[in-house]
PDB file of N, CA and C in Angstrom:
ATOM      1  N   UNK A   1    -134.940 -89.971   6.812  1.00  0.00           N
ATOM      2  CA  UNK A   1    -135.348 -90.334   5.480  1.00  0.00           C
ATOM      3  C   UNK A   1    -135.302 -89.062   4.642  1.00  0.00           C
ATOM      4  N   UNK A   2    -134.797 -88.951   3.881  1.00  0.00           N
ATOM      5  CA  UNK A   2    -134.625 -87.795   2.907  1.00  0.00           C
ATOM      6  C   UNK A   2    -134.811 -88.585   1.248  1.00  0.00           C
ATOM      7  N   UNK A   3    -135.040 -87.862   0.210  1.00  0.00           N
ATOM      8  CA  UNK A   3    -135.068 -87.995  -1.304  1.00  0.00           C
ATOM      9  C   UNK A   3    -135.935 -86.858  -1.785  1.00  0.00           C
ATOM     10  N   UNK A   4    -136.691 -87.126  -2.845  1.00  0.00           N
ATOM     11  CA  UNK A   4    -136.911 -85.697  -4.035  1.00  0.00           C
ATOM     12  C   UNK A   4    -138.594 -85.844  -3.804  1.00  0.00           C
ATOM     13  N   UNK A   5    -138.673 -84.885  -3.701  1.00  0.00           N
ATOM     14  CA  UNK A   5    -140.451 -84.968  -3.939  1.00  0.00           C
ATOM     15  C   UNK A   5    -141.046 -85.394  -4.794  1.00  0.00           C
ATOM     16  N   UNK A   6    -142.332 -86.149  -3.957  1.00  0.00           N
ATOM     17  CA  UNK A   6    -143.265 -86.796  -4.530  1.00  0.00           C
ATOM     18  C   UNK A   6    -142.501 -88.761  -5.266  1.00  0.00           C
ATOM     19  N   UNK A   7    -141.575 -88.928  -4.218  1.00  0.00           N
ATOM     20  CA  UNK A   7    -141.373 -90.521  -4.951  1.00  0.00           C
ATOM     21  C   UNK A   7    -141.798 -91.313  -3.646  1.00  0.00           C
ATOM     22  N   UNK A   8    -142.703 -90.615  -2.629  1.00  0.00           N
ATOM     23  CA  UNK A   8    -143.044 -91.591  -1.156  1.00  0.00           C
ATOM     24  C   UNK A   8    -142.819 -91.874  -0.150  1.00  0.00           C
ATOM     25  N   UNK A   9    -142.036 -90.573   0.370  1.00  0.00           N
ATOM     26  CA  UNK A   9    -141.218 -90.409   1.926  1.00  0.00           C
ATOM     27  C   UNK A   9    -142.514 -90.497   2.559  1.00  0.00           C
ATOM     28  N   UNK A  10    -143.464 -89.606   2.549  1.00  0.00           N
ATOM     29  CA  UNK A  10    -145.047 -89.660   3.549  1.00  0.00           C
ATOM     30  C   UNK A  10    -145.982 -91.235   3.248  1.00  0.00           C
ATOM     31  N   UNK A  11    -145.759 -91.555   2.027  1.00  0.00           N
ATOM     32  CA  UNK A  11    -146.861 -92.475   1.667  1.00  0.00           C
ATOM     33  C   UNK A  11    -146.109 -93.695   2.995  1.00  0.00           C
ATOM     34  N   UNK A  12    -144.822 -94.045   2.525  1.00  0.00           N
ATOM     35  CA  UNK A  12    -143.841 -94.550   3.384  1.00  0.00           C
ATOM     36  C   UNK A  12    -144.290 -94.632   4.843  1.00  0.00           C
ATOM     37  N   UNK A  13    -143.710 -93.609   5.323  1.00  0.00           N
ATOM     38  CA  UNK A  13    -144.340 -93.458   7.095  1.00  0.00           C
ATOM     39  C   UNK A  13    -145.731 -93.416   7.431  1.00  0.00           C
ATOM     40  N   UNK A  14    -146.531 -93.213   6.719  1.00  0.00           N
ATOM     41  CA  UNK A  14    -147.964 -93.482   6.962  1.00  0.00           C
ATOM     42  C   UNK A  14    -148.050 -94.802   6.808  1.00  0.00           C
ATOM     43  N   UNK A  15    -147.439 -95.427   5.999  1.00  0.00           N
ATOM     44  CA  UNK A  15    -147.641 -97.116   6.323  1.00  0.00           C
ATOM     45  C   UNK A  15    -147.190 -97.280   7.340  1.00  0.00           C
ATOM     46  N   UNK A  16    -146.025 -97.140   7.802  1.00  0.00           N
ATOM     47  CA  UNK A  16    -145.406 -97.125   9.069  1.00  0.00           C
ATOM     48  C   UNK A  16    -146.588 -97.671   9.873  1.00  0.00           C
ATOM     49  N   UNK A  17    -146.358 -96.098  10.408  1.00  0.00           N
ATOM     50  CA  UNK A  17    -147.804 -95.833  11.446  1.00  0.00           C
ATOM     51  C   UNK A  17    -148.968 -96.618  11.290  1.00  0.00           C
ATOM     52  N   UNK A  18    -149.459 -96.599  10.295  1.00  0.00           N
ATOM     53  CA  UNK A  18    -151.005 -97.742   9.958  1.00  0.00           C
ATOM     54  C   UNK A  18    -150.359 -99.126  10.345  1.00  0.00           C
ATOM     55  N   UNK A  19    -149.190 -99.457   9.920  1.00  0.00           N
ATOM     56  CA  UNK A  19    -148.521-101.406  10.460  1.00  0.00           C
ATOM     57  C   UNK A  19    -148.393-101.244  12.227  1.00  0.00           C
ATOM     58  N   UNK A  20    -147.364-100.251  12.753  1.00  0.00           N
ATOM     59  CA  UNK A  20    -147.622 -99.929  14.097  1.00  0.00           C
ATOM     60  C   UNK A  20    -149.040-100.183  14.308  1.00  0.00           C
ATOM     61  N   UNK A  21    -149.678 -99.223  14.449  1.00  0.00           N
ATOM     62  CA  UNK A  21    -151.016 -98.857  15.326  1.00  0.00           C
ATOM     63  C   UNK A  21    -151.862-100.514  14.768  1.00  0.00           C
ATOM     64  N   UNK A  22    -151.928-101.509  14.281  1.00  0.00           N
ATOM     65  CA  UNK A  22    -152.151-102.330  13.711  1.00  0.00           C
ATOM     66  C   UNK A  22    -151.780-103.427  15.050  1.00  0.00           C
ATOM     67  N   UNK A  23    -150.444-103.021  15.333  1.00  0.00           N
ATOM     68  CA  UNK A  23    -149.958-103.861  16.061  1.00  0.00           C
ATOM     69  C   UNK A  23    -150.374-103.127  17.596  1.00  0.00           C
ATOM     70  N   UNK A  24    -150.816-102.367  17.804  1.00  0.00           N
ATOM     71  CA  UNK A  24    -151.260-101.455  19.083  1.00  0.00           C
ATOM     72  C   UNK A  24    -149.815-100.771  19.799  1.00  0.00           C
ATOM     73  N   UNK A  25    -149.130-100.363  18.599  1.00  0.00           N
ATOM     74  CA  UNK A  25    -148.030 -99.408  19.037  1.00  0.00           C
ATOM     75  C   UNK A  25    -148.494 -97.901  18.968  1.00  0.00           C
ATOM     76  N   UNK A  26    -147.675 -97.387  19.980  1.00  0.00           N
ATOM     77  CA  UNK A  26    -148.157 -95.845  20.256  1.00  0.00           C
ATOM     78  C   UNK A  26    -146.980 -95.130  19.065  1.00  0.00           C
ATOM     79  N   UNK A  27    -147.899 -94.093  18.191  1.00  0.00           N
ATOM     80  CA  UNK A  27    -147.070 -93.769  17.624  1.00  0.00           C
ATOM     81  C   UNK A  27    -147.467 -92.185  17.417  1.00  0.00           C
ATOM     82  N   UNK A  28    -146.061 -91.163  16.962  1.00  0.00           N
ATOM     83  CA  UNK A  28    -146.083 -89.847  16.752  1.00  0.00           C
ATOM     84  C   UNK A  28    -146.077 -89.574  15.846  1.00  0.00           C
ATOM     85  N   UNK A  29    -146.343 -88.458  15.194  1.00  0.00           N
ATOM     86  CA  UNK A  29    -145.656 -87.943  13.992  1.00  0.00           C
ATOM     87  C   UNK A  29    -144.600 -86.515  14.261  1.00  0.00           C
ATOM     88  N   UNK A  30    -143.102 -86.084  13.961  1.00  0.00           N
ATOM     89  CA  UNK A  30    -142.702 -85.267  14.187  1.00  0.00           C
ATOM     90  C   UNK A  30    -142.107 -84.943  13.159  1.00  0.00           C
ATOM     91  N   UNK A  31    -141.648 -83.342  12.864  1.00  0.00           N
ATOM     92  CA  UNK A  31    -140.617 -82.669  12.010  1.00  0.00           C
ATOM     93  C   UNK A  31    -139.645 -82.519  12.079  1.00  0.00           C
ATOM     94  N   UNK A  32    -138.241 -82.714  11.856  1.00  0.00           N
ATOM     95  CA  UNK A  32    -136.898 -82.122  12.523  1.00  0.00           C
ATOM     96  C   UNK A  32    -137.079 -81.031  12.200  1.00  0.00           C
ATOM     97  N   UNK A  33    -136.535 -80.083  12.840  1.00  0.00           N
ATOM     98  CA  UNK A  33    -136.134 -78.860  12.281  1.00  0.00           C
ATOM     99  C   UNK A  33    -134.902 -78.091  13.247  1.00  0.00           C
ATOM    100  N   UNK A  34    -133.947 -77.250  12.703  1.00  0.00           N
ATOM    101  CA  UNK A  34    -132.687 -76.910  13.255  1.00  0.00           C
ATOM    102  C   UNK A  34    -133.408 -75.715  14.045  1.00  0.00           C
ATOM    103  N   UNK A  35    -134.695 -75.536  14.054  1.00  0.00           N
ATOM    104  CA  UNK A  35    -134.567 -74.208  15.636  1.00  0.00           C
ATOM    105  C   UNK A  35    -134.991 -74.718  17.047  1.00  0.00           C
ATOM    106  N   UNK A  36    -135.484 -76.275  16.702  1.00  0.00           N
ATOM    107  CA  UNK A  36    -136.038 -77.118  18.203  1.00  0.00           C
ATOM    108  C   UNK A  36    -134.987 -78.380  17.951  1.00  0.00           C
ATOM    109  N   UNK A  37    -134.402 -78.842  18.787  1.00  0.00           N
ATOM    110  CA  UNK A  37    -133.795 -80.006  19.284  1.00  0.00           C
ATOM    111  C   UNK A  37    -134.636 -81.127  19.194  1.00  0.00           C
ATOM    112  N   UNK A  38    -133.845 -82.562  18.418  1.00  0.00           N
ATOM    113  CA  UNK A  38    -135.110 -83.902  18.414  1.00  0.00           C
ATOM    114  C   UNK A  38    -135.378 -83.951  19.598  1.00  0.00           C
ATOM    115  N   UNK A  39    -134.788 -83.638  20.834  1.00  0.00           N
ATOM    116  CA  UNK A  39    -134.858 -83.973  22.440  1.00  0.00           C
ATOM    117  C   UNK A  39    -136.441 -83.767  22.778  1.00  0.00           C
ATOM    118  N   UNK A  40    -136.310 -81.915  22.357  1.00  0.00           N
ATOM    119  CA  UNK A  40    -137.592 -81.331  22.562  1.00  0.00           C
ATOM    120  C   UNK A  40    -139.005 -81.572  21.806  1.00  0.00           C
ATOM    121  N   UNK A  41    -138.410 -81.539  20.556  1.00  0.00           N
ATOM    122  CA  UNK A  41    -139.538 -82.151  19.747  1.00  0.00           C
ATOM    123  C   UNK A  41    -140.561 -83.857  20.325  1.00  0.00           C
ATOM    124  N   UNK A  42    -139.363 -84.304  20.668  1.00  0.00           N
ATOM    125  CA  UNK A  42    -139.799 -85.619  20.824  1.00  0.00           C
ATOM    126  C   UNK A  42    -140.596 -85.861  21.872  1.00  0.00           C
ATOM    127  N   UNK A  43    -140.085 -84.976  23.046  1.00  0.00           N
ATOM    128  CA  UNK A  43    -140.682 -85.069  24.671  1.00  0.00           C
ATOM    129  C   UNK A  43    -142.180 -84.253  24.088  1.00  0.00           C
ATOM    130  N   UNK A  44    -142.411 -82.902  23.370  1.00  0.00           N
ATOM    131  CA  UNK A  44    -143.572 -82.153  23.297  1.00  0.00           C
ATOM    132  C   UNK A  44    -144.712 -83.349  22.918  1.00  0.00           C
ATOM    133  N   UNK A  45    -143.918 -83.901  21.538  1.00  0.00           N
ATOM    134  CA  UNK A  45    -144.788 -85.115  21.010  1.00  0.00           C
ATOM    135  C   UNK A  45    -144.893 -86.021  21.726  1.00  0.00           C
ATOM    136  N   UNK A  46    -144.631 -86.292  22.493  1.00  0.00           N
ATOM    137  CA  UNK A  46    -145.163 -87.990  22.994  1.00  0.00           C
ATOM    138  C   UNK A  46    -145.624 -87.536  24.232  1.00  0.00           C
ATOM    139  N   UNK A  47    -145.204 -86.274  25.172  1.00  0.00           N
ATOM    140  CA  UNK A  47    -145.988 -86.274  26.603  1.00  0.00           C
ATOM    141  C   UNK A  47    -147.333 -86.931  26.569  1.00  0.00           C
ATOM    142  N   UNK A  48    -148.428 -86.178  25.874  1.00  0.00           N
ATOM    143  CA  UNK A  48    -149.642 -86.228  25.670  1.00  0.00           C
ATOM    144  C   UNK A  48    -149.956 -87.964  25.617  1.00  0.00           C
ATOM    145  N   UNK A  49    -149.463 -88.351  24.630  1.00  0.00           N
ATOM    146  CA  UNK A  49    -150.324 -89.591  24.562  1.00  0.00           C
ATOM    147  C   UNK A  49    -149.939 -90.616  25.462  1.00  0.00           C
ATOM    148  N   UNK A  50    -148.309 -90.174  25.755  1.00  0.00           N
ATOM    149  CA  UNK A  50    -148.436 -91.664  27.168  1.00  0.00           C
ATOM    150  C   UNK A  50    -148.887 -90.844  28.652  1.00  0.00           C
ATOM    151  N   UNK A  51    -149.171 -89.972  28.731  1.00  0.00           N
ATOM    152  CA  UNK A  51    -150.244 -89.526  29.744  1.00  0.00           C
ATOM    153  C   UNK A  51    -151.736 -90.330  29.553  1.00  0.00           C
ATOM    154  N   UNK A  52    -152.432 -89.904  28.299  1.00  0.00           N
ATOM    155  CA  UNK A  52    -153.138 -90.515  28.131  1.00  0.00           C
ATOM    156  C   UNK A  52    -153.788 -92.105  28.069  1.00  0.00           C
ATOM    157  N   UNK A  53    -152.482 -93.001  27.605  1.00  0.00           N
ATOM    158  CA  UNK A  53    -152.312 -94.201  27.995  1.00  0.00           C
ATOM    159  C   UNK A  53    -152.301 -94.677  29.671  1.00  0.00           C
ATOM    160  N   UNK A  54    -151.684 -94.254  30.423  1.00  0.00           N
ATOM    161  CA  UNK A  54    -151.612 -94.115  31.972  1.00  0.00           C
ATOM    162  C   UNK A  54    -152.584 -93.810  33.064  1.00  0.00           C
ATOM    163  N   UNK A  55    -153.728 -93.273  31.976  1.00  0.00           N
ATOM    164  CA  UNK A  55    -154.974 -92.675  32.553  1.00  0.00           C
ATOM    165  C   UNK A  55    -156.550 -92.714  32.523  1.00  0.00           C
ATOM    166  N   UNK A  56    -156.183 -93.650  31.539  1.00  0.00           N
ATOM    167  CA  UNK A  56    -157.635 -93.958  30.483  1.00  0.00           C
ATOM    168  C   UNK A  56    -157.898 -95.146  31.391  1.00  0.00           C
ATOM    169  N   UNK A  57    -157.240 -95.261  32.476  1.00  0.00           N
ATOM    170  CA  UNK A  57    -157.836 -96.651  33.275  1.00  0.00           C
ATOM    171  C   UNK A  57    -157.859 -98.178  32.387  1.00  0.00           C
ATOM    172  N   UNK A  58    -157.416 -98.179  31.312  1.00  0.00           N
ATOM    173  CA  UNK A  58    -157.416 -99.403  30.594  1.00  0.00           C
ATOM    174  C   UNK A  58    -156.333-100.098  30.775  1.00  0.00           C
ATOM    175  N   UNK A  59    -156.002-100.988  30.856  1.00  0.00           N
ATOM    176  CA  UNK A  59    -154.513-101.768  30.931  1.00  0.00           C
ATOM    177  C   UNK A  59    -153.227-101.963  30.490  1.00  0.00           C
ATOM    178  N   UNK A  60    -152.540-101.534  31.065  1.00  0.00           N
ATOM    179  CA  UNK A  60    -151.172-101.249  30.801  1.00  0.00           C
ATOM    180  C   UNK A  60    -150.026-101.981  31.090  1.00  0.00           C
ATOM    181  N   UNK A  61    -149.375-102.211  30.018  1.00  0.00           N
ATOM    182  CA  UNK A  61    -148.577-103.774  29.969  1.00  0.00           C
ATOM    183  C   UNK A  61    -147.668-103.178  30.744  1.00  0.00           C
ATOM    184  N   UNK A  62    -146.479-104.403  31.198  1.00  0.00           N
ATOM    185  CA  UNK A  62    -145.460-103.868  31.967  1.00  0.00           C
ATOM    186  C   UNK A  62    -144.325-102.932  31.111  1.00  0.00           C
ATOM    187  N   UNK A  63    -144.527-103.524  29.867  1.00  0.00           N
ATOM    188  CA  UNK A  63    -143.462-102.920  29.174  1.00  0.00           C
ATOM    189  C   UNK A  63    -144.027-101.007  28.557  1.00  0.00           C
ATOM    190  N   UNK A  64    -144.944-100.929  28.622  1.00  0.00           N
ATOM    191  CA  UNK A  64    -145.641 -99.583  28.584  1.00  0.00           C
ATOM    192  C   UNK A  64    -145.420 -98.991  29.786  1.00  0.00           C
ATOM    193  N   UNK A  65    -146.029 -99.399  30.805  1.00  0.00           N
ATOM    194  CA  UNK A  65    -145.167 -98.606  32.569  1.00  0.00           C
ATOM    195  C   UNK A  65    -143.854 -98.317  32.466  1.00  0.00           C
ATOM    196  N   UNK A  66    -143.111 -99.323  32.188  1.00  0.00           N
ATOM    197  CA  UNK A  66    -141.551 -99.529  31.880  1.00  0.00           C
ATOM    198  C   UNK A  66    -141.198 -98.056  31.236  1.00  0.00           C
ATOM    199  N   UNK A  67    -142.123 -97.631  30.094  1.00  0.00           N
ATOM    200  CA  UNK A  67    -141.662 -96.874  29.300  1.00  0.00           C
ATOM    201  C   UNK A  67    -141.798 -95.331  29.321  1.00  0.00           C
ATOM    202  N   UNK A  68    -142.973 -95.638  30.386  1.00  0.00           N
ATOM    203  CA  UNK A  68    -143.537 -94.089  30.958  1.00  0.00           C
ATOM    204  C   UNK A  68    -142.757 -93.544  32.126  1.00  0.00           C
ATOM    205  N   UNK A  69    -142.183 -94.820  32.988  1.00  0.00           N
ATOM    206  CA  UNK A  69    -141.298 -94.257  34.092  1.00  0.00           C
ATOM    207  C   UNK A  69    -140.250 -93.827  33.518  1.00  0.00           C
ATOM    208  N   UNK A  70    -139.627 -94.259  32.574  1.00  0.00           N
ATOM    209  CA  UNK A  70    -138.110 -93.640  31.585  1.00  0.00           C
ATOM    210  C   UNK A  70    -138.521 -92.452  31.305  1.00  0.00           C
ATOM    211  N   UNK A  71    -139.694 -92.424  30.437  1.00  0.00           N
ATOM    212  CA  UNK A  71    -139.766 -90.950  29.676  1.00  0.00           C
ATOM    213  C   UNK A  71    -139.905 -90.090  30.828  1.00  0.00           C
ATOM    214  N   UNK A  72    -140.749 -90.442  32.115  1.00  0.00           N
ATOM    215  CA  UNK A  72    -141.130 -89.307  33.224  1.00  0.00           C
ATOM    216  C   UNK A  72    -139.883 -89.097  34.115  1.00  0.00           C
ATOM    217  N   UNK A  73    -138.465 -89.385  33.938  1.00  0.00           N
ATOM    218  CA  UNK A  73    -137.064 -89.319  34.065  1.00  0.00           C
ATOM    219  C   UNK A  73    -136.914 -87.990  33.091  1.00  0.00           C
ATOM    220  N   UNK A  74    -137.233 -87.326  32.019  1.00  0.00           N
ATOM    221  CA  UNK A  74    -137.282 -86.304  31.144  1.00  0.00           C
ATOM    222  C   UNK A  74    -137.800 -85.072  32.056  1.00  0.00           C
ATOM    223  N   UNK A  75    -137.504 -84.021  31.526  1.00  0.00           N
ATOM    224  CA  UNK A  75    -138.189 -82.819  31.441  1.00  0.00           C
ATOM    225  C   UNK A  75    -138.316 -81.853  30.725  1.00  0.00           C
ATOM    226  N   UNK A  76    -138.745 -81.243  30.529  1.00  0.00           N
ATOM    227  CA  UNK A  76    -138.670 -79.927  29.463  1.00  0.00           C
ATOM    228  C   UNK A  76    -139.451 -78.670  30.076  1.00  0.00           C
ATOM    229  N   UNK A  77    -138.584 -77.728  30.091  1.00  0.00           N
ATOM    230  CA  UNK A  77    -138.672 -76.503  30.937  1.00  0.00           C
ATOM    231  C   UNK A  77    -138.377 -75.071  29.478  1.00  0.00           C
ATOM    232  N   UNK A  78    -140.048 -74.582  29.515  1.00  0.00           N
ATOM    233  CA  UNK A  78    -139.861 -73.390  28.814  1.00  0.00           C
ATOM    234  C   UNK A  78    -140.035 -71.946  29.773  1.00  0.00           C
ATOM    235  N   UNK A  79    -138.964 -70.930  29.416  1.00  0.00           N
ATOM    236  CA  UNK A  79    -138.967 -70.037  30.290  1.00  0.00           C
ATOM    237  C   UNK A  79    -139.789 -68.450  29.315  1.00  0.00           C
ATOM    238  N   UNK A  80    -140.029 -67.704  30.079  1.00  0.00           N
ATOM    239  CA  UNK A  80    -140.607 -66.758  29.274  1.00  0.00           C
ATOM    240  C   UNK A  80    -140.070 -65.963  27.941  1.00  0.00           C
ATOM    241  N   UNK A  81    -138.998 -66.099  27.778  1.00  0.00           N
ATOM    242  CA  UNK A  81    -138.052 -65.526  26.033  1.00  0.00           C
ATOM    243  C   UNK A  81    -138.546 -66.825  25.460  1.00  0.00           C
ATOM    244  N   UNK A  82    -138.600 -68.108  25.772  1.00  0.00           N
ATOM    245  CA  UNK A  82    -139.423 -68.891  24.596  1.00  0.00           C
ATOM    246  C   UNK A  82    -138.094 -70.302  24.508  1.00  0.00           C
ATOM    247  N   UNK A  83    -137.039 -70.023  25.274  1.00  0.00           N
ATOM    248  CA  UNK A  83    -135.768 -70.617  25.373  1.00  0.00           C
ATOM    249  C   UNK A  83    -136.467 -71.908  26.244  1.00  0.00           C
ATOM    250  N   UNK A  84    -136.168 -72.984  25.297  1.00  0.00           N
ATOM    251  CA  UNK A  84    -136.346 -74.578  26.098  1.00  0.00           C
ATOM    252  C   UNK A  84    -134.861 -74.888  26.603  1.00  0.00           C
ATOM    253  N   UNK A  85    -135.461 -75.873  27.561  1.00  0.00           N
ATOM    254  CA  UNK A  85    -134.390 -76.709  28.469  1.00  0.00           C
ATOM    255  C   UNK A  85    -134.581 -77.799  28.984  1.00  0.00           C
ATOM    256  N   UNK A  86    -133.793 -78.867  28.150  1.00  0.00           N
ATOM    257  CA  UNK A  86    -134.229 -80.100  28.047  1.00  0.00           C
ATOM    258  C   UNK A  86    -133.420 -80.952  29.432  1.00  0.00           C
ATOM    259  N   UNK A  87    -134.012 -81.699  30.424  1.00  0.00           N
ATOM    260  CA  UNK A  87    -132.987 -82.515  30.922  1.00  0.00           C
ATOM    261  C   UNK A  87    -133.509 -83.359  31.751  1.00  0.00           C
ATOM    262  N   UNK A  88    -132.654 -84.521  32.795  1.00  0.00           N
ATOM    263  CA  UNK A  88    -133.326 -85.539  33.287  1.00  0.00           C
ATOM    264  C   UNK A  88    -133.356 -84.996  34.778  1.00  0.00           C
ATOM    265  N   UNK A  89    -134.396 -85.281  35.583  1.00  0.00           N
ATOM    266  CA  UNK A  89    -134.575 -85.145  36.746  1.00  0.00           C
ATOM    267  C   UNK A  89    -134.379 -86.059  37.979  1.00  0.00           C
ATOM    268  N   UNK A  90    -133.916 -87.632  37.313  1.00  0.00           N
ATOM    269  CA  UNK A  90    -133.800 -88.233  38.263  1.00  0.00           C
ATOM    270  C   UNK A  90    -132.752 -89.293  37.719  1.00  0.00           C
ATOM    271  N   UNK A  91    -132.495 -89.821  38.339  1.00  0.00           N
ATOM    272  CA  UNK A  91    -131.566 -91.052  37.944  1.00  0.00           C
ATOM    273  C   UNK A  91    -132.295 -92.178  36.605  1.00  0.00           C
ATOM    274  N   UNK A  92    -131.624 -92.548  35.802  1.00  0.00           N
ATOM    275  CA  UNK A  92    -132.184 -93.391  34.635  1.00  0.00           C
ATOM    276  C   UNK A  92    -132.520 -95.007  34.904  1.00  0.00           C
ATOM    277  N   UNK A  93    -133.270 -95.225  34.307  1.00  0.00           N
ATOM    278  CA  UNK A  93    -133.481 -96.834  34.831  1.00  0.00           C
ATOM    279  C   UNK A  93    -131.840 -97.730  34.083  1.00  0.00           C
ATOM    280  N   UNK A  94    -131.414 -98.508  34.941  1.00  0.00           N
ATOM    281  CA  UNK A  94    -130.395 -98.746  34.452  1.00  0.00           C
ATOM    282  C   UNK A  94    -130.763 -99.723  33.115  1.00  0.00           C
ATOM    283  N   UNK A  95    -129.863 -99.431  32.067  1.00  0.00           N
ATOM    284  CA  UNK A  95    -129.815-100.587  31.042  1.00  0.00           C
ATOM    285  C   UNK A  95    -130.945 -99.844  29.940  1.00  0.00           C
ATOM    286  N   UNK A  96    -131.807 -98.954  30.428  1.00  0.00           N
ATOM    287  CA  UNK A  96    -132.812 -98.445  29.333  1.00  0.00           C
ATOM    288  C   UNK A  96    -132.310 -96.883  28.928  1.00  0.00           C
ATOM    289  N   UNK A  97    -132.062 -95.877  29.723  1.00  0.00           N
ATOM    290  CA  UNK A  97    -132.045 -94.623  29.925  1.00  0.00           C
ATOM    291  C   UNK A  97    -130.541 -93.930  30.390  1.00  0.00           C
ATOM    292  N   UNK A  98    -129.789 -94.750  30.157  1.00  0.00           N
ATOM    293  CA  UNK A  98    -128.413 -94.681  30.891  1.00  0.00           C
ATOM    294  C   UNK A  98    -127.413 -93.970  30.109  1.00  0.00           C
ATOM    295  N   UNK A  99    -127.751 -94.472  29.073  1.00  0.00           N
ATOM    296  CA  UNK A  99    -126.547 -94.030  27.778  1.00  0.00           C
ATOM    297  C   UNK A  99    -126.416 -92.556  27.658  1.00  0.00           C
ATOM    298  N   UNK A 100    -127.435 -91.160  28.094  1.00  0.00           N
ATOM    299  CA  UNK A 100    -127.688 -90.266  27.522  1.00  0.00           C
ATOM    300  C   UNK A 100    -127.421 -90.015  26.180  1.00  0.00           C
ATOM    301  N   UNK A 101    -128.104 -90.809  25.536  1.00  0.00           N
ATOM    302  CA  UNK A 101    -127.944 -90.830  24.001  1.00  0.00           C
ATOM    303  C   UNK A 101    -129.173 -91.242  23.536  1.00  0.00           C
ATOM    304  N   UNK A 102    -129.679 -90.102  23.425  1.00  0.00           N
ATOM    305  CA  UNK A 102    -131.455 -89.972  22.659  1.00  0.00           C
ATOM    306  C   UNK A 102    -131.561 -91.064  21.830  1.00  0.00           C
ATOM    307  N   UNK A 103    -130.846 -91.062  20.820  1.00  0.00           N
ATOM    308  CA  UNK A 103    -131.356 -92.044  19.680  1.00  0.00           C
ATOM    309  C   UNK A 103    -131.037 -93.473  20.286  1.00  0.00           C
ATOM    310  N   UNK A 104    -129.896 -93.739  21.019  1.00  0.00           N
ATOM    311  CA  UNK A 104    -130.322 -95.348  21.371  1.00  0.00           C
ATOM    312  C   UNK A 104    -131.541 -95.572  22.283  1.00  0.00           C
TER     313      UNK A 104
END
Protein backbone atom coordinates (compact mmCIF):
# COMPACT_ATOMS: atom_id res chain seq x y z
CA UNK A 1 0.00 0.00 0.00
CA UNK A 2 1.70 3.17 -0.82
CA UNK A 3 0.07 7.03 -1.44
CA UNK A 4 0.82 10.67 0.10
CA UNK A 5 0.58 11.40 3.63
CA UNK A 6 -2.01 11.73 5.82
CA UNK A 7 -5.04 10.46 3.20
CA UNK A 8 -5.26 6.85 5.49
CA UNK A 9 -2.73 4.16 4.72
CA UNK A 10 -2.55 3.55 8.90
CA UNK A 11 -6.18 4.54 9.63
CA UNK A 12 -6.74 1.74 6.77
CA UNK A 13 -4.71 -1.20 8.34
CA UNK A 14 -5.73 -0.51 11.76
CA UNK A 15 -9.16 -1.30 10.60
CA UNK A 16 -7.71 -4.17 9.13
CA UNK A 17 -6.42 -5.51 12.22
CA UNK A 18 -9.47 -4.33 14.55
CA UNK A 19 -12.00 -6.51 11.60
CA UNK A 20 -9.27 -9.46 11.90
CA UNK A 21 -8.80 -9.66 15.63
CA UNK A 22 -12.77 -9.26 15.65
CA UNK A 23 -12.85 -12.32 13.84
CA UNK A 24 -10.05 -14.02 16.26
CA UNK A 25 -7.35 -13.74 13.57
CA UNK A 26 -3.75 -13.55 14.67
CA UNK A 27 -2.40 -10.55 13.40
CA UNK A 28 1.16 -8.48 13.01
CA UNK A 29 2.14 -5.33 12.31
CA UNK A 30 5.42 -5.00 10.06
CA UNK A 31 7.66 -2.39 8.05
CA UNK A 32 9.30 -3.25 4.74
CA UNK A 33 12.40 -1.96 4.58
CA UNK A 34 15.39 -2.69 1.91
CA UNK A 35 18.11 -3.60 4.79
CA UNK A 36 15.88 -6.78 6.24
CA UNK A 37 14.17 -9.18 3.81
CA UNK A 38 10.00 -9.59 4.11
CA UNK A 39 11.27 -13.35 4.82
CA UNK A 40 13.00 -12.07 7.95
CA UNK A 41 10.85 -9.48 8.97
CA UNK A 42 7.96 -11.68 8.81
CA UNK A 43 9.44 -14.88 10.68
CA UNK A 44 10.90 -12.10 13.66
CA UNK A 45 7.16 -10.88 13.70
CA UNK A 46 5.07 -13.69 13.98
CA UNK A 47 7.55 -16.25 15.96
CA UNK A 48 6.34 -14.80 19.23
CA UNK A 49 2.74 -14.90 18.96
CA UNK A 50 2.17 -18.34 17.39
CA UNK A 51 4.45 -19.64 20.14
CA UNK A 52 2.28 -18.06 22.32
CA UNK A 53 -0.91 -19.41 20.79
CA UNK A 54 0.61 -23.14 21.09
CA UNK A 55 1.22 -22.62 24.71
CA UNK A 56 -1.30 -20.76 26.50
CA UNK A 57 -2.93 -24.27 26.84
CA UNK A 58 -6.18 -22.88 25.27
CA UNK A 59 -7.46 -24.50 22.13
CA UNK A 60 -6.15 -24.72 19.02
CA UNK A 61 -8.03 -25.28 15.87
CA UNK A 62 -6.67 -27.64 13.36
CA UNK A 63 -6.16 -25.05 10.97
CA UNK A 64 -3.87 -22.95 13.55
CA UNK A 65 -1.60 -26.33 14.24
CA UNK A 66 -1.71 -26.60 10.45
CA UNK A 67 -0.13 -23.25 10.45
CA UNK A 68 2.44 -23.47 13.17
CA UNK A 69 3.86 -26.76 11.76
CA UNK A 70 4.48 -24.74 8.24
CA UNK A 71 5.89 -21.75 9.88
CA UNK A 72 8.15 -24.20 12.34
CA UNK A 73 9.47 -25.62 8.67
CA UNK A 74 11.24 -21.81 8.76
CA UNK A 75 14.28 -20.67 10.36
CA UNK A 76 16.16 -17.73 10.90
CA UNK A 77 19.75 -17.84 11.92
CA UNK A 78 21.61 -14.58 13.14
CA UNK A 79 25.37 -14.86 13.28
CA UNK A 80 27.60 -12.48 15.23
CA UNK A 81 28.38 -9.46 12.26
CA UNK A 82 24.50 -9.14 12.58
CA UNK A 83 24.13 -11.06 8.95
CA UNK A 84 20.60 -13.07 8.91
CA UNK A 85 19.91 -16.33 7.21
CA UNK A 86 16.73 -17.19 6.30
CA UNK A 87 15.76 -20.91 5.35
CA UNK A 88 13.66 -24.12 5.65
CA UNK A 89 14.78 -26.96 7.74
CA UNK A 90 12.64 -29.59 6.78
CA UNK A 91 10.56 -30.68 4.03
CA UNK A 92 7.22 -28.39 3.38
CA UNK A 93 3.80 -29.61 4.00
CA UNK A 94 2.75 -30.44 0.60
CA UNK A 95 0.15 -28.07 -1.12
CA UNK A 96 0.78 -25.25 1.74
CA UNK A 97 4.65 -24.53 1.88
CA UNK A 98 5.86 -26.01 -1.36
CA UNK A 99 5.97 -23.21 -3.75
CA UNK A 100 9.02 -21.43 -2.00
CA UNK A 101 7.33 -18.36 -2.71
CA UNK A 102 6.76 -16.26 0.48
CA UNK A 103 3.96 -14.29 -0.73
CA UNK A 104 1.75 -17.21 -1.94
Amino acid sequence: MSGLRGVGKTVLLNDYVAIAGDKAWLTVKVEATRAQSLAATLTKALYVPLRKLTTQGGRVSAAWSKAVAVFSAFRLTVDPTGTYSFGVDIKPAAGTADTGELSL
